[in-house]
PDB file of N, CA and C in Angstrom:
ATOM      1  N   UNK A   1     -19.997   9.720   1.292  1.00  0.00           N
ATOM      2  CA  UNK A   1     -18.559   9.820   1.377  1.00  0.00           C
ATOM      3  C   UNK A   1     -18.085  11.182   0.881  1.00  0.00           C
ATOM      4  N   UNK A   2     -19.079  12.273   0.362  1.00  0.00           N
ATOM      5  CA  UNK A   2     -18.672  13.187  -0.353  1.00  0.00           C
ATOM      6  C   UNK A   2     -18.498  14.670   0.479  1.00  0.00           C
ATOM      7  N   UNK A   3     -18.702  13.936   1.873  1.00  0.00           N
ATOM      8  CA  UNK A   3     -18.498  14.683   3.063  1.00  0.00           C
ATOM      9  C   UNK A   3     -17.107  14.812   3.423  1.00  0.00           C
ATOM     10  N   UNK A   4     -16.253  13.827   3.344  1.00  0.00           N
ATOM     11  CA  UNK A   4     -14.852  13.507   3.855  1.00  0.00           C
ATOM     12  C   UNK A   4     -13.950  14.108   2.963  1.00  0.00           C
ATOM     13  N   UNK A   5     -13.166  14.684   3.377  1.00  0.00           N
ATOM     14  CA  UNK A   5     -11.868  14.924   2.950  1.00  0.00           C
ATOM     15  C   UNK A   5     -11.261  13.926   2.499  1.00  0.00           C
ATOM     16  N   UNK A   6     -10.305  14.409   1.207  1.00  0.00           N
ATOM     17  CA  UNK A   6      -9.632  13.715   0.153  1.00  0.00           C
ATOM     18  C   UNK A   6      -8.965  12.696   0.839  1.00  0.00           C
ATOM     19  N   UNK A   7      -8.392  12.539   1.814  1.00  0.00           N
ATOM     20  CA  UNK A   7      -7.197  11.827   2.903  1.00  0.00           C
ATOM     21  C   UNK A   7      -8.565  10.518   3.572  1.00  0.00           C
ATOM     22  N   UNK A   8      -9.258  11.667   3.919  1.00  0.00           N
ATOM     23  CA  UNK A   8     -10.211  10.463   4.737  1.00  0.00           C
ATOM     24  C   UNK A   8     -10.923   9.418   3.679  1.00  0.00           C
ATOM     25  N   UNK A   9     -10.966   9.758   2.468  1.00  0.00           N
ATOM     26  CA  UNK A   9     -11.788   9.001   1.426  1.00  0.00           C
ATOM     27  C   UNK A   9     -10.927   8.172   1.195  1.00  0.00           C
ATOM     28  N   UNK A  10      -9.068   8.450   0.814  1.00  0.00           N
ATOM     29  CA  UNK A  10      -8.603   7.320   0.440  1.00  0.00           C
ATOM     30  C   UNK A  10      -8.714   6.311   1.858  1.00  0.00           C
ATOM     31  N   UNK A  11      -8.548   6.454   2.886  1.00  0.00           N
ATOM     32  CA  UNK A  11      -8.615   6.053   3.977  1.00  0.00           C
ATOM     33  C   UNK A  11      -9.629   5.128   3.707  1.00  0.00           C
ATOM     34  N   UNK A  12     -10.625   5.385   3.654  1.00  0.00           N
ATOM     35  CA  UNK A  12     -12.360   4.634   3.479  1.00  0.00           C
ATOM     36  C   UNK A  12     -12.168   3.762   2.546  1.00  0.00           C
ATOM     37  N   UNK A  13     -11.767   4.074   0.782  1.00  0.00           N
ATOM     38  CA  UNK A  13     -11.415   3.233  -0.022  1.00  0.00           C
ATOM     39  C   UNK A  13     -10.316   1.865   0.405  1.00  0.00           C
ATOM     40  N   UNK A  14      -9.322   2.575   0.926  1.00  0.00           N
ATOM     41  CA  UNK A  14      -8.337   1.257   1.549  1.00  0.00           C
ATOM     42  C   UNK A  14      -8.809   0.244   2.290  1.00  0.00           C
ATOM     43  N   UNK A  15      -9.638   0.801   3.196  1.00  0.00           N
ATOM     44  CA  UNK A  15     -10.071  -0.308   4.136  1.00  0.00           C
ATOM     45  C   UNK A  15     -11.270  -0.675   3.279  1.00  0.00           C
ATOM     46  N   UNK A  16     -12.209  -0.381   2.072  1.00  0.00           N
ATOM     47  CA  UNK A  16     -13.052  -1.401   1.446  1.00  0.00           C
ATOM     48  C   UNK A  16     -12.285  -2.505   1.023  1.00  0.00           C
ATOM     49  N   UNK A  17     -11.284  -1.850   0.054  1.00  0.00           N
ATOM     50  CA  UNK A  17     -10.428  -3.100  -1.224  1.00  0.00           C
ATOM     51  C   UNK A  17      -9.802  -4.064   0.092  1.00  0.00           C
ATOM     52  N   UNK A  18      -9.754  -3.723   1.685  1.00  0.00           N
ATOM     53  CA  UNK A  18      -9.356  -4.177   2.054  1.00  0.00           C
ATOM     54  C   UNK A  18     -10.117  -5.845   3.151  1.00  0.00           C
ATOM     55  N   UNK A  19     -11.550  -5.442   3.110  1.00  0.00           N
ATOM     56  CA  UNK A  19     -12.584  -5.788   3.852  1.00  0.00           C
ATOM     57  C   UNK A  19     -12.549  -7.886   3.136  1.00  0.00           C
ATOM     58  N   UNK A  20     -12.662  -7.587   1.794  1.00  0.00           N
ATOM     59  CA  UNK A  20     -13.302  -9.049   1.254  1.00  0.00           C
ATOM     60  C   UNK A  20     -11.864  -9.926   1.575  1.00  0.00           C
ATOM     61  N   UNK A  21     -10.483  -9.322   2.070  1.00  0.00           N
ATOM     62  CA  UNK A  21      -9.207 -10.579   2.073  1.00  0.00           C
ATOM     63  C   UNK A  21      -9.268 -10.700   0.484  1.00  0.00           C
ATOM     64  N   UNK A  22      -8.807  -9.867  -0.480  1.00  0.00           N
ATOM     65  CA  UNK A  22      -8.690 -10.656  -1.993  1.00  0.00           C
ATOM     66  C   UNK A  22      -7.726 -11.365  -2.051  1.00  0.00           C
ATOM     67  N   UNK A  23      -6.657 -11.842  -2.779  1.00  0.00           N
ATOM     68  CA  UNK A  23      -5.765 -12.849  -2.640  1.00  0.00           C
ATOM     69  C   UNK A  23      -4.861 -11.737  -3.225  1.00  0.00           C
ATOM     70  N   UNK A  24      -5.203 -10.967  -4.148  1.00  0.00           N
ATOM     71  CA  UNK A  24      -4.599  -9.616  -4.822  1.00  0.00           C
ATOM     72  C   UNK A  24      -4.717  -8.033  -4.282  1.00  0.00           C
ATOM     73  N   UNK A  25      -3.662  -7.525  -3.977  1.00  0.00           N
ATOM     74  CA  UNK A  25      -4.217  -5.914  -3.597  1.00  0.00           C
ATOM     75  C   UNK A  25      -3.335  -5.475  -4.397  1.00  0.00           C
ATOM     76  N   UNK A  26      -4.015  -4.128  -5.293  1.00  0.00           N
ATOM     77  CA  UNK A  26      -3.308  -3.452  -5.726  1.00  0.00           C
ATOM     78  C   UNK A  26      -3.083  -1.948  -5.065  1.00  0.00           C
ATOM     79  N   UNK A  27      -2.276  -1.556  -4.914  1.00  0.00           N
ATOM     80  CA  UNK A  27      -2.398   0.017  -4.000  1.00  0.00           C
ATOM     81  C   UNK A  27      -1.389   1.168  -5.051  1.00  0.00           C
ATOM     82  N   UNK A  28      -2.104   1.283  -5.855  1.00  0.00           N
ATOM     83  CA  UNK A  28      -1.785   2.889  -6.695  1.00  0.00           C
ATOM     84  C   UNK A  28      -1.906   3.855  -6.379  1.00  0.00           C
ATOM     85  N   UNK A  29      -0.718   4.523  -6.028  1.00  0.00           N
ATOM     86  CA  UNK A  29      -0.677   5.787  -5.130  1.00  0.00           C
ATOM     87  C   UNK A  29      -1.927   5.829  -4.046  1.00  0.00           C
ATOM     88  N   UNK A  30      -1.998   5.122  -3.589  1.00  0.00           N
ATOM     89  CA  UNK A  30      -3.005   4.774  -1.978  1.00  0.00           C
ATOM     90  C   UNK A  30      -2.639   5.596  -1.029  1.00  0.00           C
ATOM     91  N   UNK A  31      -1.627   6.633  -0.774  1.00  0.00           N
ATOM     92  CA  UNK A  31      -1.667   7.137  -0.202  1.00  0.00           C
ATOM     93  C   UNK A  31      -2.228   8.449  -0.369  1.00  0.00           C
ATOM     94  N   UNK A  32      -2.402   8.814  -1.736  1.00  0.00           N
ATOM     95  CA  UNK A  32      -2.650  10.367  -1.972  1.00  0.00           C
ATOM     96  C   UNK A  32      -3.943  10.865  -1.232  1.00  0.00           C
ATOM     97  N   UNK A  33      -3.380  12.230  -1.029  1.00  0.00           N
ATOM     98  CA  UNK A  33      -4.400  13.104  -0.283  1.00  0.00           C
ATOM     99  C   UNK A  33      -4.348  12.854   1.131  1.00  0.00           C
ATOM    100  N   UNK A  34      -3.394  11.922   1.890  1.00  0.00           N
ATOM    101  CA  UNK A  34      -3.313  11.607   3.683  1.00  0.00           C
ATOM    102  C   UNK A  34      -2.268  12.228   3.890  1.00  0.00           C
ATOM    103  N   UNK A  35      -2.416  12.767   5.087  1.00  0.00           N
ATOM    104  CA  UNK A  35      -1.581  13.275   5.747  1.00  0.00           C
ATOM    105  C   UNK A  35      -0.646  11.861   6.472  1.00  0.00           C
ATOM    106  N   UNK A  36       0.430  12.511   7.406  1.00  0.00           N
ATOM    107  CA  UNK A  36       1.131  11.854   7.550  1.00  0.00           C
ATOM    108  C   UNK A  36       1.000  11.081   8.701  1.00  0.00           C
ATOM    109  N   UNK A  37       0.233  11.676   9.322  1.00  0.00           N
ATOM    110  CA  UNK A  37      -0.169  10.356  10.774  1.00  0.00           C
ATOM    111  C   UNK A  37      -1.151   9.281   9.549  1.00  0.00           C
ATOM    112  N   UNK A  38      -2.152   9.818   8.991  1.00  0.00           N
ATOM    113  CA  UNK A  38      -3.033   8.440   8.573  1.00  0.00           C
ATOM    114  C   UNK A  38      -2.144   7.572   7.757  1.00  0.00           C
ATOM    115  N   UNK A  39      -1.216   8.400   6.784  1.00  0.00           N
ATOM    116  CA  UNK A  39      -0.320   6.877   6.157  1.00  0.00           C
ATOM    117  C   UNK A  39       0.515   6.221   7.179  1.00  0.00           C
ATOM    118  N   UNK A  40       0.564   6.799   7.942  1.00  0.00           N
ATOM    119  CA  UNK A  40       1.611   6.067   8.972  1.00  0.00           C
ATOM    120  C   UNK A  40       0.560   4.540   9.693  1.00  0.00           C
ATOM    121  N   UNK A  41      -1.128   5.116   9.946  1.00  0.00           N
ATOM    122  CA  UNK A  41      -1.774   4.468  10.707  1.00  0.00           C
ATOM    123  C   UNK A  41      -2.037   3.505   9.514  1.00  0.00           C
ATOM    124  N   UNK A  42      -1.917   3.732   8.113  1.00  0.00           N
ATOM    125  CA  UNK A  42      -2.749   2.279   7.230  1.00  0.00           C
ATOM    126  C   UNK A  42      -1.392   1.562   6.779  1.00  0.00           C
ATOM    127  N   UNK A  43       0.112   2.065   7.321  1.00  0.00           N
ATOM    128  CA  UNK A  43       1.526   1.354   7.513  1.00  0.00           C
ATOM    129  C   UNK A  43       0.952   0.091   8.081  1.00  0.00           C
ATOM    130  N   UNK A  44       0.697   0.707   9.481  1.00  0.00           N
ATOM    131  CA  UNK A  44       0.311  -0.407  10.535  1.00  0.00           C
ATOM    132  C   UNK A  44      -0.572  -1.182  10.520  1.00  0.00           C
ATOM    133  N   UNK A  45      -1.610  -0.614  10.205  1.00  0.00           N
ATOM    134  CA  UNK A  45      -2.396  -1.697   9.626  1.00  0.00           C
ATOM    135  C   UNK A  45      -2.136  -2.524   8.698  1.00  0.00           C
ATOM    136  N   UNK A  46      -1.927  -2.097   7.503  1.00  0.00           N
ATOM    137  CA  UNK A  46      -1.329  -3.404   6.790  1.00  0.00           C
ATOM    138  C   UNK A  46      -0.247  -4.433   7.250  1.00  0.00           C
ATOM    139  N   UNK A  47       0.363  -3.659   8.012  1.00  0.00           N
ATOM    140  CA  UNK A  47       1.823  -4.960   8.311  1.00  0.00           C
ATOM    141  C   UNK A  47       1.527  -5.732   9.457  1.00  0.00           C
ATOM    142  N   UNK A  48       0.111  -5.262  10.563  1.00  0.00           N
ATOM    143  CA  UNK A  48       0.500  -6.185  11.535  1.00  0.00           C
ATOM    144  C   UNK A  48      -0.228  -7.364  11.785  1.00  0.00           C
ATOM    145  N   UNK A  49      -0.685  -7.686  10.410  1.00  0.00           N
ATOM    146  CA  UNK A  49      -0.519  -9.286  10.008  1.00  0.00           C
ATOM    147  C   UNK A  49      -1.998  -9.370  10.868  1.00  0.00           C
ATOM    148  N   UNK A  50      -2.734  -9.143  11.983  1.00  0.00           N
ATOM    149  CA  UNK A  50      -3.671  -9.362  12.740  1.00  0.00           C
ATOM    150  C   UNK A  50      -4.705  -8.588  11.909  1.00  0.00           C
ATOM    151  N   UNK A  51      -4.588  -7.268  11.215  1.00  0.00           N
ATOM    152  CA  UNK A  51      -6.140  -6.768  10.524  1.00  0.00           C
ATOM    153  C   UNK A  51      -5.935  -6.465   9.080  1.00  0.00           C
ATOM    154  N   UNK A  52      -4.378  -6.504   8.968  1.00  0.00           N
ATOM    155  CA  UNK A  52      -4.526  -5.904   7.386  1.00  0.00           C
ATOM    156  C   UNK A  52      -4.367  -6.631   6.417  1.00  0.00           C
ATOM    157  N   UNK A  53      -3.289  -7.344   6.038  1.00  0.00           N
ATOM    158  CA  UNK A  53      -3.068  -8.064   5.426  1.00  0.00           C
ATOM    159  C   UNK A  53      -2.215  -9.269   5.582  1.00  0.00           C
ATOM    160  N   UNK A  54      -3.011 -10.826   4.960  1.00  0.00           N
ATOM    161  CA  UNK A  54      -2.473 -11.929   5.684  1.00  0.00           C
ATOM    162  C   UNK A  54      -1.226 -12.687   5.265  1.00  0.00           C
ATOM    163  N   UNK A  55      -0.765 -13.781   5.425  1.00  0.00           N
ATOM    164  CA  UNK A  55       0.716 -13.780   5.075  1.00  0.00           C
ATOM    165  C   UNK A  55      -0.327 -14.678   3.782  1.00  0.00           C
ATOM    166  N   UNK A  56      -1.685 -15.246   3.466  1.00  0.00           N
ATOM    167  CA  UNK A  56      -2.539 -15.383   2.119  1.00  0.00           C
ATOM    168  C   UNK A  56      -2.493 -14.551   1.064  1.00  0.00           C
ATOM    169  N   UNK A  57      -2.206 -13.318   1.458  1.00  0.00           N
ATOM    170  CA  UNK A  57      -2.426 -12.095   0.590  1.00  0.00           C
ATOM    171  C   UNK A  57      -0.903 -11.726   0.020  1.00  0.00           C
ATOM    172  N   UNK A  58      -1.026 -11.288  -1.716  1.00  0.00           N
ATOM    173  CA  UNK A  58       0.099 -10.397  -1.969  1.00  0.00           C
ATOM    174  C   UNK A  58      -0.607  -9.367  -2.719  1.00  0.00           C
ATOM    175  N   UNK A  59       0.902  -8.443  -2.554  1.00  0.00           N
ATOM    176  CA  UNK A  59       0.345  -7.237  -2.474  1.00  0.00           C
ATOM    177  C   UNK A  59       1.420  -6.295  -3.721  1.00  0.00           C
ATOM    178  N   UNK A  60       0.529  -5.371  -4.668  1.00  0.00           N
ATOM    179  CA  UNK A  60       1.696  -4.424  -5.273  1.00  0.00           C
ATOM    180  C   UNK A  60       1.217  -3.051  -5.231  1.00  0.00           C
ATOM    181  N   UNK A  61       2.592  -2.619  -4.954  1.00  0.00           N
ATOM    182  CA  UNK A  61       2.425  -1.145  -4.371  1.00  0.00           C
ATOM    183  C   UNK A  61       3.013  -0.648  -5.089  1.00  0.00           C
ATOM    184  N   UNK A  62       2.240   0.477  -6.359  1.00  0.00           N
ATOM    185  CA  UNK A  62       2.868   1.728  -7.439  1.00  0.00           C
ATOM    186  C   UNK A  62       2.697   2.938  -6.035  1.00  0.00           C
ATOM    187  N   UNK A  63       4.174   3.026  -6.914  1.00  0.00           N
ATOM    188  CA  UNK A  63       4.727   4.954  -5.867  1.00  0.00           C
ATOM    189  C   UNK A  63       5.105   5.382  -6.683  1.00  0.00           C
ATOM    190  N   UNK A  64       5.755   6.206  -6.522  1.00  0.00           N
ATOM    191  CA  UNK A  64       7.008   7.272  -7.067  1.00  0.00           C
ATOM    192  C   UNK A  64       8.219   7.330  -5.847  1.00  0.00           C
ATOM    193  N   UNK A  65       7.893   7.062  -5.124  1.00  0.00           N
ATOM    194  CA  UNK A  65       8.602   7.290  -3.225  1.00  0.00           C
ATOM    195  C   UNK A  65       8.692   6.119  -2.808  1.00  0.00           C
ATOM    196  N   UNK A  66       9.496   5.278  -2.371  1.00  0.00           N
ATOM    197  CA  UNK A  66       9.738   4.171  -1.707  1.00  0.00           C
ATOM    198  C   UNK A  66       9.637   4.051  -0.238  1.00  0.00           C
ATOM    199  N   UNK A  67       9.747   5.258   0.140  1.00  0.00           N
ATOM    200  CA  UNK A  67       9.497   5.541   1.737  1.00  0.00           C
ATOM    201  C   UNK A  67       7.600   5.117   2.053  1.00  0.00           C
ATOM    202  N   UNK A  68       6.916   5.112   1.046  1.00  0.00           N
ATOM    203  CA  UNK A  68       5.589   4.612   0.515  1.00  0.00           C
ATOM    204  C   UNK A  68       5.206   3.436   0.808  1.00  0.00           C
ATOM    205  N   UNK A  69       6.087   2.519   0.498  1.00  0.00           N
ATOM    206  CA  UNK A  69       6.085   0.855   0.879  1.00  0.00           C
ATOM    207  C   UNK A  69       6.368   0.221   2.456  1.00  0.00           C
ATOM    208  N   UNK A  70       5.315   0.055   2.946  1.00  0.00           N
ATOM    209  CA  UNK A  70       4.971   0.086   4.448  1.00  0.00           C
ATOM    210  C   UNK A  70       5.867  -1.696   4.746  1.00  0.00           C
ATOM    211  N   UNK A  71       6.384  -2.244   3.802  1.00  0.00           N
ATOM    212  CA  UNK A  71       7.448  -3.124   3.990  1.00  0.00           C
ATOM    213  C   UNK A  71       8.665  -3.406   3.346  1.00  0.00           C
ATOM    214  N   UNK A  72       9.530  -4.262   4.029  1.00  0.00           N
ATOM    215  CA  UNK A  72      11.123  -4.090   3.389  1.00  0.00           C
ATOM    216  C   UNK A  72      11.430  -5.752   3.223  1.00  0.00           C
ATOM    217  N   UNK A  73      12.654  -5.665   2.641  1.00  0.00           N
ATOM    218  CA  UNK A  73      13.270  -6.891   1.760  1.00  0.00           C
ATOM    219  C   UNK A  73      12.951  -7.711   3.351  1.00  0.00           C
ATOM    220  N   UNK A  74      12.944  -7.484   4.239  1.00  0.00           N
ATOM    221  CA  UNK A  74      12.993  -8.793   5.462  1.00  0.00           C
ATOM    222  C   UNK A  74      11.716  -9.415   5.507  1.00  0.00           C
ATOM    223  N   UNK A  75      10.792  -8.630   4.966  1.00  0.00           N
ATOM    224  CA  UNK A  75       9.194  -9.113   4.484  1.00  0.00           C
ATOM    225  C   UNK A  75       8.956  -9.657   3.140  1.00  0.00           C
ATOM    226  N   UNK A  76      10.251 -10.305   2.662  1.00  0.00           N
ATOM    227  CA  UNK A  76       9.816 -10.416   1.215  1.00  0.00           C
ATOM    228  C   UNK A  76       9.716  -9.880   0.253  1.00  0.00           C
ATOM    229  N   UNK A  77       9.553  -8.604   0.455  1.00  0.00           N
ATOM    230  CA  UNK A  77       9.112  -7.367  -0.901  1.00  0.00           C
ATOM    231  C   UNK A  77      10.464  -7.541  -2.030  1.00  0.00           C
ATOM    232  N   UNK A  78       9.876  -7.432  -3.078  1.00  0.00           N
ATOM    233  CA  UNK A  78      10.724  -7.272  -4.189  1.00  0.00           C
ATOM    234  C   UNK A  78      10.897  -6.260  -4.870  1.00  0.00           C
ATOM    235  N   UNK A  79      11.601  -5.273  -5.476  1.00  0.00           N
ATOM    236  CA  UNK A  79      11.751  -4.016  -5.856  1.00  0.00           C
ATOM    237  C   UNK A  79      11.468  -3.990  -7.403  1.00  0.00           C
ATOM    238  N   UNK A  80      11.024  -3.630  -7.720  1.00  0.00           N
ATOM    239  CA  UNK A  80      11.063  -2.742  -9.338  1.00  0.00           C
ATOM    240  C   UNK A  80      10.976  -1.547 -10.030  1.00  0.00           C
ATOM    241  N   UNK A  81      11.699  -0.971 -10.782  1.00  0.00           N
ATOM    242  CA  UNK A  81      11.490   0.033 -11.301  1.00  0.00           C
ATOM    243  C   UNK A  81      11.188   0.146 -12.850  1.00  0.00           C
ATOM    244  N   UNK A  82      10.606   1.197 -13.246  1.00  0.00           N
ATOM    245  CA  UNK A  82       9.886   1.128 -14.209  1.00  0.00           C
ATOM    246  C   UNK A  82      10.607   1.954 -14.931  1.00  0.00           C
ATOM    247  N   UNK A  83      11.112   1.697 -15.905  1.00  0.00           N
ATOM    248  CA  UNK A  83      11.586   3.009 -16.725  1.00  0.00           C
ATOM    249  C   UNK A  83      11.330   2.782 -18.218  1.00  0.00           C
ATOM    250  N   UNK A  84      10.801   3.978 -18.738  1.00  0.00           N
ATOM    251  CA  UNK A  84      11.376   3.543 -20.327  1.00  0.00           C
ATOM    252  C   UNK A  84      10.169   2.229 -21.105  1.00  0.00           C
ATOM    253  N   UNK A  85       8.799   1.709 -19.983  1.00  0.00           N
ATOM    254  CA  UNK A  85       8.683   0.639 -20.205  1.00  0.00           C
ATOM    255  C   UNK A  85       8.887  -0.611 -19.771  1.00  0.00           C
ATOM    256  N   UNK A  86      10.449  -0.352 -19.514  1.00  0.00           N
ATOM    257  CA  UNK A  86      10.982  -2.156 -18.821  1.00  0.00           C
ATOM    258  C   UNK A  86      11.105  -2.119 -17.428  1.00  0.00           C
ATOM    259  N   UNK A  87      10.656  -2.865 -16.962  1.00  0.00           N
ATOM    260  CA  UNK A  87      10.753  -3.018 -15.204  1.00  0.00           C
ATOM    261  C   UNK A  87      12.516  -3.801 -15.130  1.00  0.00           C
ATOM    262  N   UNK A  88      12.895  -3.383 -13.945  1.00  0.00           N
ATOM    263  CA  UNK A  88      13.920  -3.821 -13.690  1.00  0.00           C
ATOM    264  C   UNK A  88      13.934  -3.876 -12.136  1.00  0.00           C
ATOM    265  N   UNK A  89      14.700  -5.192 -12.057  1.00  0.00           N
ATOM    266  CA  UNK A  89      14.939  -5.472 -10.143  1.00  0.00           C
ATOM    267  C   UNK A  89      15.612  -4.415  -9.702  1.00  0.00           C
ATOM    268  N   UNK A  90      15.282  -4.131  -8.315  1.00  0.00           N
ATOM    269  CA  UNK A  90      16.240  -3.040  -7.840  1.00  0.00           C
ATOM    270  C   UNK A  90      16.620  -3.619  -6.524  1.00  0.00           C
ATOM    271  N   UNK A  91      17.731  -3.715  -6.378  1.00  0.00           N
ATOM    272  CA  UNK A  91      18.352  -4.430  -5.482  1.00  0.00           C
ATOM    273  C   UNK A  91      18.311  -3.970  -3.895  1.00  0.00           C
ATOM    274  N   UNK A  92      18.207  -4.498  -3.080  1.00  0.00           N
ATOM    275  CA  UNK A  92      17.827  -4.056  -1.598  1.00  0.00           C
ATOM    276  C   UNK A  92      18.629  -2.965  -1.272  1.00  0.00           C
TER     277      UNK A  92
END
């Protein structure tokens, strides 16, 4: 793997954590190092329910960028922000 570029490795990593169906995914800054077609392509993959992730699976996604979170309040997602320590809801 020490062949691939930083983008293509997270790429490789995503689709391992993604291979066993855990019941848990965590995705911490999962996007770093991709350019913008591949986050766009592991968007799609995760959301279209047929390879990425099942309506079995939940999922938490640390960003800094919300444009990051490949789903919205019509999918369920719940917002939080972290400040200071205390998480707080952030409203749609």
């Amino acid at each position: 793997m020490t062949s691939l570029v930083t983008g293509e490795q997270s790429m490789v990593l995503l689709m391992r954590a993604l291979v066993g169906a855990p019941p848990l995914v965590l995705l911490d800054e999962a996007w770093a190092g991709m350019d913008r077609a591949m986050v766009q392509a592991a968007h799609r993959y995760l959301a279209d329910g047929g390879g990425g992730l099942s309506s079995e699976q939940a999922c938490i996604v640390v960003s800094h960028w919300e444009e990051e979170v490949p789903w919205g309040a019509e999918h369920g997602v719940e917002r939080y922000k972290l400040d200071g320590g205390i998480g707080t809801e952030v409203s749609a």
